[in-house]
Protein backbone atom coordinates (compact mmCIF):
# COMPACT_ATOMS: atom_id res chain seq x y z
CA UNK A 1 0.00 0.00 0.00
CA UNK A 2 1.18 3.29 -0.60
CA UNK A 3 3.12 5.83 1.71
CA UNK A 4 4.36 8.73 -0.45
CA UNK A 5 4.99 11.91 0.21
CA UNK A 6 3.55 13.08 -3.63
CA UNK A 7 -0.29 12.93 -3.68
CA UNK A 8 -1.40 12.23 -7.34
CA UNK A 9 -3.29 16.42 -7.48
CA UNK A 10 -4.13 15.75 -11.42
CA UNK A 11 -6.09 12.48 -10.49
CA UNK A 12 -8.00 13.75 -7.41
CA UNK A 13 -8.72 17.39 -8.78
CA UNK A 14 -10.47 15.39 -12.03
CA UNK A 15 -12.21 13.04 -9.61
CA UNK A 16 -13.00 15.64 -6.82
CA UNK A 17 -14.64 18.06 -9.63
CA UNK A 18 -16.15 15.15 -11.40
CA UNK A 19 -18.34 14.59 -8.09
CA UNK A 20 -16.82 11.06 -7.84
CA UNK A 21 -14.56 12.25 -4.65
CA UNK A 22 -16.24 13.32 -0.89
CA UNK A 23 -13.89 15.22 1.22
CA UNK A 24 -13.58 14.41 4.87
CA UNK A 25 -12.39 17.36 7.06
CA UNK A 26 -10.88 16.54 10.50
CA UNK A 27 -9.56 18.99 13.27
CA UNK A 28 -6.22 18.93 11.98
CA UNK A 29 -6.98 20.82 8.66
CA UNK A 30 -7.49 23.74 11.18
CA UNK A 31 -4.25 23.04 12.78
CA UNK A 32 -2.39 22.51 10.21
CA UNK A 33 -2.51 26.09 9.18
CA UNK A 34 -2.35 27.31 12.56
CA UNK A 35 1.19 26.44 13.24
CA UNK A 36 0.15 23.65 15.61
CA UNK A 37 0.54 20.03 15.72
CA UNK A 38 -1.13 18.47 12.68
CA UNK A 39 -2.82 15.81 15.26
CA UNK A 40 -5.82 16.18 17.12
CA UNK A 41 -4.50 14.51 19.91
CA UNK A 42 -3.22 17.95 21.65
CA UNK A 43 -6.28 19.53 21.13
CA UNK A 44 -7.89 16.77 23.26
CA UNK A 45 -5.88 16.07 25.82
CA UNK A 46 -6.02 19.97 26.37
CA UNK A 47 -9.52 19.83 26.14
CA UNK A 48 -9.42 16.41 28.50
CA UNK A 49 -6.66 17.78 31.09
CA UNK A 50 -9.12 21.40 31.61
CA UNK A 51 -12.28 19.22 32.45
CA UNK A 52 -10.05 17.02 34.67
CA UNK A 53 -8.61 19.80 36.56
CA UNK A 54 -12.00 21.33 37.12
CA UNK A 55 -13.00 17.83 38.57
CA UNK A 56 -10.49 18.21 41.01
CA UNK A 57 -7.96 15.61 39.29
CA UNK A 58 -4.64 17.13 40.41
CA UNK A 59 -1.56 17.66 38.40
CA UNK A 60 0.22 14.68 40.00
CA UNK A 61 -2.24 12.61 39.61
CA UNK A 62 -2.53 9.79 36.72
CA UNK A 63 -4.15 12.12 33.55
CA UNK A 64 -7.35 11.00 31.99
CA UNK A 65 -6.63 11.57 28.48
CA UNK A 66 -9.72 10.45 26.77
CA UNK A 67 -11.86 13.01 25.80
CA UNK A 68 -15.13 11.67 25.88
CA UNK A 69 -14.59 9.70 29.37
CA UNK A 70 -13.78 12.96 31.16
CA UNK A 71 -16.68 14.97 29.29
CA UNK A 72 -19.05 12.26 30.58
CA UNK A 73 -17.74 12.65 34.29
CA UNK A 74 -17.88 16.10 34.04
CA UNK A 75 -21.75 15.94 32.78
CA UNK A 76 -22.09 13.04 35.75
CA UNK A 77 -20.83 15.97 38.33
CA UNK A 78 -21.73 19.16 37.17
CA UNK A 79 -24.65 18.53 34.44
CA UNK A 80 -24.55 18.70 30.36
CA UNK A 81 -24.93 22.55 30.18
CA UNK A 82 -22.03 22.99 32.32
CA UNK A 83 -20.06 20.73 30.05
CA UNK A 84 -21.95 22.43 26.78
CA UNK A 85 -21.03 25.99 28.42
CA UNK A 86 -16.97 24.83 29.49
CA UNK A 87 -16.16 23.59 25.88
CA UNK A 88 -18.08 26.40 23.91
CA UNK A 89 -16.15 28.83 25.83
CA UNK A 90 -12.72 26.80 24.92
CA UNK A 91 -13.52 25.86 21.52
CA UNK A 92 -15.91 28.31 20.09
CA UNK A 93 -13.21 30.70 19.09
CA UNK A 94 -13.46 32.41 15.85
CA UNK A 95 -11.62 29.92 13.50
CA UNK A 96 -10.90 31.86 10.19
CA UNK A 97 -11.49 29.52 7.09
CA UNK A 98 -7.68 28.10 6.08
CA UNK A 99 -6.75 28.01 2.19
CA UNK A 100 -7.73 24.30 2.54
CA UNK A 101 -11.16 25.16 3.83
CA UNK A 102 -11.37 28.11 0.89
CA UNK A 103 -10.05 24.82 -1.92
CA UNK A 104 -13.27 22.97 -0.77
CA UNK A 105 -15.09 25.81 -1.37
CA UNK A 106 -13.94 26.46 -4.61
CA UNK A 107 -14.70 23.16 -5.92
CA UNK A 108 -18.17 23.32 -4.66
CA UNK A 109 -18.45 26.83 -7.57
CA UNK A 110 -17.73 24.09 -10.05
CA UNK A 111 -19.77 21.15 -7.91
CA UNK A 112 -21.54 20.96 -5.28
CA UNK A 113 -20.23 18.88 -2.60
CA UNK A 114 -21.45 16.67 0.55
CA UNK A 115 -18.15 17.34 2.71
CA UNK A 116 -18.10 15.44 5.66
CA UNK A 117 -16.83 17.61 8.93
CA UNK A 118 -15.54 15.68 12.21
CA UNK A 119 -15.25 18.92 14.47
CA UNK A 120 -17.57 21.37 15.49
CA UNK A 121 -15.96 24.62 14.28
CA UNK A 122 -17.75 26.72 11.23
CA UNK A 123 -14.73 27.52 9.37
CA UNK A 124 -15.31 25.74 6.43
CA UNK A 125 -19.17 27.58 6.99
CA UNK A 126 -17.13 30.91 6.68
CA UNK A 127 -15.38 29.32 3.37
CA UNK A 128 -18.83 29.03 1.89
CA UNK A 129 -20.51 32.19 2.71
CA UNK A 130 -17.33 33.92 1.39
CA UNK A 131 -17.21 32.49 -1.89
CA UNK A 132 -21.15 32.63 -1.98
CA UNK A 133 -22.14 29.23 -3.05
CA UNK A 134 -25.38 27.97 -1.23
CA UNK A 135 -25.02 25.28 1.18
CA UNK A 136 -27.06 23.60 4.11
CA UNK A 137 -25.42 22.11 7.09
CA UNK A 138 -26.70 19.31 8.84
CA UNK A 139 -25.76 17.94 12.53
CA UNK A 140 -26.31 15.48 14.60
CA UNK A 141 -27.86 16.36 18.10
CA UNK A 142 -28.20 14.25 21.59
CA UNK A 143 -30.30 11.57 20.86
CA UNK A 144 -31.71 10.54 17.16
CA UNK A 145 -32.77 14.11 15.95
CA UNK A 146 -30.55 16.25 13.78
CA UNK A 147 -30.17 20.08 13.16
CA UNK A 148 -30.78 21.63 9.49
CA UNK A 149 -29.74 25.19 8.63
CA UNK A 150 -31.36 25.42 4.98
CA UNK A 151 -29.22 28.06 3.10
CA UNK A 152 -30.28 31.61 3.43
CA UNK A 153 -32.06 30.76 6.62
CA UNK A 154 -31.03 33.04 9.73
CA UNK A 155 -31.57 29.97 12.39
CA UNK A 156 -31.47 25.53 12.33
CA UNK A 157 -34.54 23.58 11.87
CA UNK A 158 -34.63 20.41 14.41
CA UNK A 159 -35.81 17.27 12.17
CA UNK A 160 -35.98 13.99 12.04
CA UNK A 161 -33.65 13.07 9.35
CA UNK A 162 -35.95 10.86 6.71
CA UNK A 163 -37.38 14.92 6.39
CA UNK A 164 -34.65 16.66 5.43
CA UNK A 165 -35.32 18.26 2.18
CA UNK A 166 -32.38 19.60 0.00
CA UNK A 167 -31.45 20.08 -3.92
CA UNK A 168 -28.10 18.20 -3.56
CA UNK A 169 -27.98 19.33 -7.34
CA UNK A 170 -27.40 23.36 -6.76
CA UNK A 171 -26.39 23.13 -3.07
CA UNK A 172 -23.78 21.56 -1.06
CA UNK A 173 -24.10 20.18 2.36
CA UNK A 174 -21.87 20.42 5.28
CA UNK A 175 -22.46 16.65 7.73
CA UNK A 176 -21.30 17.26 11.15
CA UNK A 177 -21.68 13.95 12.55
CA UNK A 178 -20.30 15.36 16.07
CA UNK A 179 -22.63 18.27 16.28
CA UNK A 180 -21.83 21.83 15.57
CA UNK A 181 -21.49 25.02 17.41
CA UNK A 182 -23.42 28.05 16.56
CA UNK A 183 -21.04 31.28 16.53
CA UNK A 184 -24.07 33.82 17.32
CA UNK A 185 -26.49 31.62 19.32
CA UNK A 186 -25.64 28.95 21.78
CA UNK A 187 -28.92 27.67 21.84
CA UNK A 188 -28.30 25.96 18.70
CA UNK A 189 -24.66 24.11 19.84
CA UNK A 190 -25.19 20.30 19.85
CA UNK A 191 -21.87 18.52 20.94
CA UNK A 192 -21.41 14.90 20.86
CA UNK A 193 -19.08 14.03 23.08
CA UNK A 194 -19.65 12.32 26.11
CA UNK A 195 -19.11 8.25 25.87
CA UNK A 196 -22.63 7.76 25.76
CA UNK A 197 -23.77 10.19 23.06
CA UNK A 198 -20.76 8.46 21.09
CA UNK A 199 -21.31 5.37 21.37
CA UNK A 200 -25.27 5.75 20.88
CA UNK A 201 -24.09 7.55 17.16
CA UNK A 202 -21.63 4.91 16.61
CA UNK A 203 -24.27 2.34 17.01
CA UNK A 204 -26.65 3.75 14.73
CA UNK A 205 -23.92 4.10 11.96
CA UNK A 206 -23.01 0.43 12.26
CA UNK A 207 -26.80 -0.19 11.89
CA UNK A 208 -26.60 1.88 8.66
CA UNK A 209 -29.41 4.21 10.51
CA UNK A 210 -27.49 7.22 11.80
CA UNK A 211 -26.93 8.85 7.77
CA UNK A 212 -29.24 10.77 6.82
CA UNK A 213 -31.22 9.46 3.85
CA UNK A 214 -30.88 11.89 1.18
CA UNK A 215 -27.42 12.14 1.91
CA UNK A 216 -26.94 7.88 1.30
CA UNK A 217 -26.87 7.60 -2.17
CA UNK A 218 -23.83 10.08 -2.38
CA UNK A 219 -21.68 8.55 0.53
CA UNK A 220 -22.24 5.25 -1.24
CA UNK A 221 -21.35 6.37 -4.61
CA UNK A 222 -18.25 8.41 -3.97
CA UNK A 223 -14.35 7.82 -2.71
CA UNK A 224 -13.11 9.67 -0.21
CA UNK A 225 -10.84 12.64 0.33
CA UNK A 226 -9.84 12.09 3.97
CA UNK A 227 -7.62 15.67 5.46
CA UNK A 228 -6.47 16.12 8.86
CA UNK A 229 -7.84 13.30 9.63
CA UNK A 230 -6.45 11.75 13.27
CA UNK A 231 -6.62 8.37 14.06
CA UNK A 232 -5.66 8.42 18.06
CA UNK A 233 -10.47 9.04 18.25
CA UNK A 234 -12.04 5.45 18.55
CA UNK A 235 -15.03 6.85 17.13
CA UNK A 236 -13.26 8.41 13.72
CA UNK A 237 -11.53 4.67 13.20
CA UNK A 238 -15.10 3.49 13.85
CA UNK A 239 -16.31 5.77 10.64
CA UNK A 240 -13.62 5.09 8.72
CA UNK A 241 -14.50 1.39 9.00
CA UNK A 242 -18.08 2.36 7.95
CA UNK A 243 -17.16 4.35 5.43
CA UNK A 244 -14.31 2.38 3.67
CA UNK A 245 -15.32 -1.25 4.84
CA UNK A 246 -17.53 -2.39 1.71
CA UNK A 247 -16.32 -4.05 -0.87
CA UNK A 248 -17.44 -1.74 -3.38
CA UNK A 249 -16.52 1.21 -1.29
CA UNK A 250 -12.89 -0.63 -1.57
CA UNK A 251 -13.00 -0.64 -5.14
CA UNK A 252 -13.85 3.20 -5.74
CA UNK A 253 -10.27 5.64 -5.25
CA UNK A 254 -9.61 7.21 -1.15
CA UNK A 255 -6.75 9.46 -0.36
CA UNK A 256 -5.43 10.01 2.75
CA UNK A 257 -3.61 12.89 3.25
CA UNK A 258 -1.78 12.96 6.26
CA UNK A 259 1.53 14.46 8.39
CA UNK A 260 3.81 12.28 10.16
CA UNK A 261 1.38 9.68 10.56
CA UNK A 262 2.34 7.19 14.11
CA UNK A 263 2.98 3.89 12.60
CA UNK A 264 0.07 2.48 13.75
CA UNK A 265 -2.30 4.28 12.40
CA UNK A 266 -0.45 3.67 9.30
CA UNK A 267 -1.48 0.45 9.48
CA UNK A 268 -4.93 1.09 9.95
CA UNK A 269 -5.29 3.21 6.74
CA UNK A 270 -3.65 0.53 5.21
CA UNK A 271 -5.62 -2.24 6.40
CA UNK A 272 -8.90 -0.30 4.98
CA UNK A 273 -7.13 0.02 1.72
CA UNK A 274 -6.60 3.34 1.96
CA UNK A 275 -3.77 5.03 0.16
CA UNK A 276 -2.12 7.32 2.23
CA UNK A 277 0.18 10.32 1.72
CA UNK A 278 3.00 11.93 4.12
CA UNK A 279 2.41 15.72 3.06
CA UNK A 280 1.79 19.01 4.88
CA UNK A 281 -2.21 19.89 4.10
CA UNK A 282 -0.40 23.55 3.71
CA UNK A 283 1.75 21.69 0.44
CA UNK A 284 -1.96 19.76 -0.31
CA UNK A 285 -3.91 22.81 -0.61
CA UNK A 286 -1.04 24.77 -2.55
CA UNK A 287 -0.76 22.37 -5.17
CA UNK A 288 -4.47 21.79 -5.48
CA UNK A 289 -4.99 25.25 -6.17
CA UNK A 290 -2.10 25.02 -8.77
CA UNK A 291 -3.68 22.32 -10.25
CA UNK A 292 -7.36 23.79 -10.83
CA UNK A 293 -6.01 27.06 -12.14
């Protein structure tokens, strides 16, 4: 299986225009630009080591590094809109769209796209609205209902998802499988997280329930563009499994681009028969753009 540090840019850009290619946007596409680790794993165990601390846990103390276990002692102690109101005040910072972020954006003027996004930020929402292309986003909530903001609509719609109702034709969608936060209205932040709310959503996707339905037919049909993507989450190997474990999924072309990849996760991609590429997303986006010039 591959591990190159030259991603084939002609063959994706013709694929990714085509519609025959779905990106999927992790947490480190934000980093990446930011100067900071590529990995999400810093983000969370900064995330992780601030709820422990507030528990009580003290610095010498044996660290509980796993996100989603602390989050759900923390709602156990202190209640979920404690937890919602801690991590929207740590991670809804305004998070400027990166040139990777403005890329996917600027294949959706020639396409629109389903882009899968596996954080909660609305950078890639900026990306849109600046380059003016009409999208919806759609997010999971607590529990089986999801959140729709329709394009040109000023707040979400909360819907069961066999009623969503979207043009996939003229506009893209942004899937937040992990929720979203709203940068004007907290009311609207939905933030999957806690073990339970995790594993109820992984459940669902095993059962094949937890996509939406209009959104099926184009997750089945397409490869995948995976960016940023870190392994070290149980719950994103969990989707890649989903998402690249069918046979005919294995037969359609995936990309991984990735930065100093641990070895094991290496072998993950590898065992899903993903192709995967040792490049800076900075380098990615860059020769992208010099490719659909």
């Amino acid at each position: 299986m591959d591990f190159n540090s030259t991603a084939p840019y002609e063959e994706i850009a013709e694929r990714w225009t085509a519609g025959r290619v779905m990106p999927i946007v992790g947490v480190g596409v934000q980093l990446a630009f930011s100067g900071t680790d590529a990995f999400s794993r810093p983000v969370i165990s900064t995330l992780a080591t601030d709820l422990a601390g507030r528990l009580g846990v003290s610095a010498d103390e044996p660290q509980l590094t796993d996100l989603s276990e602390v989050a759900s002692y923390y709602a156990a102690v202190f209640g979920r809109a404690a937890l919602r109101d801690r991590l929207r005040s740590i991670l809804n910072r305004t998070a400027p769209p990166t040139p990777l972020h403005q890329l996917i954006a600027r294949v959706a003027l020639k396409m629109p796209q389903v882009v899968v996004v596996l954080h909660q930020n609305s950078a890639l929402e900026r990306a849109f609205d600046e380059s003016r292309h009409p999208f919806d986003v759609i997010a999971h909530q607590e529990g089986r209902s999801l959140l729709w903001r329709p394009h040109g609509t000023s707040q979400p719609l909360v819907t069961r998802p066999e009623d969503l109702d979207i043009d996939l034709s003229s506009t893209s969608v942004i899937y937040k499988p992990f929720g979203t936060l709203d940068s004007t209205d907290s009311r609207w932040d939905s933030l999957i997280i806690i073990e339970e709310d995790v594993v109820d959503l992984m459940a669902r996707f095993l059962q094949g329930s937890a996509i939406p339905p209009i959104l099926r037919p184009s997750i089945a049909e397409r490869g995948f563009l995976y960016l940023g993507l870190s392994l070290g989450s149980w719950a994103n190997r969990t989707l890649l499994r989903i998402l690249s474990g069918s046979s005919d999924q294995r037969r359609k072309k995936s990309w991984a681009v990735v930065q100093e990849s641990p070895a094991m996760e290496r072998a993950f991609w590898m065992r899903q028969g993903v192709p995967i590429y040792d490049a800076p997303l900075t380098r990615f986006a860059e020769s992208m753009c010099r490719v659909l010039d």
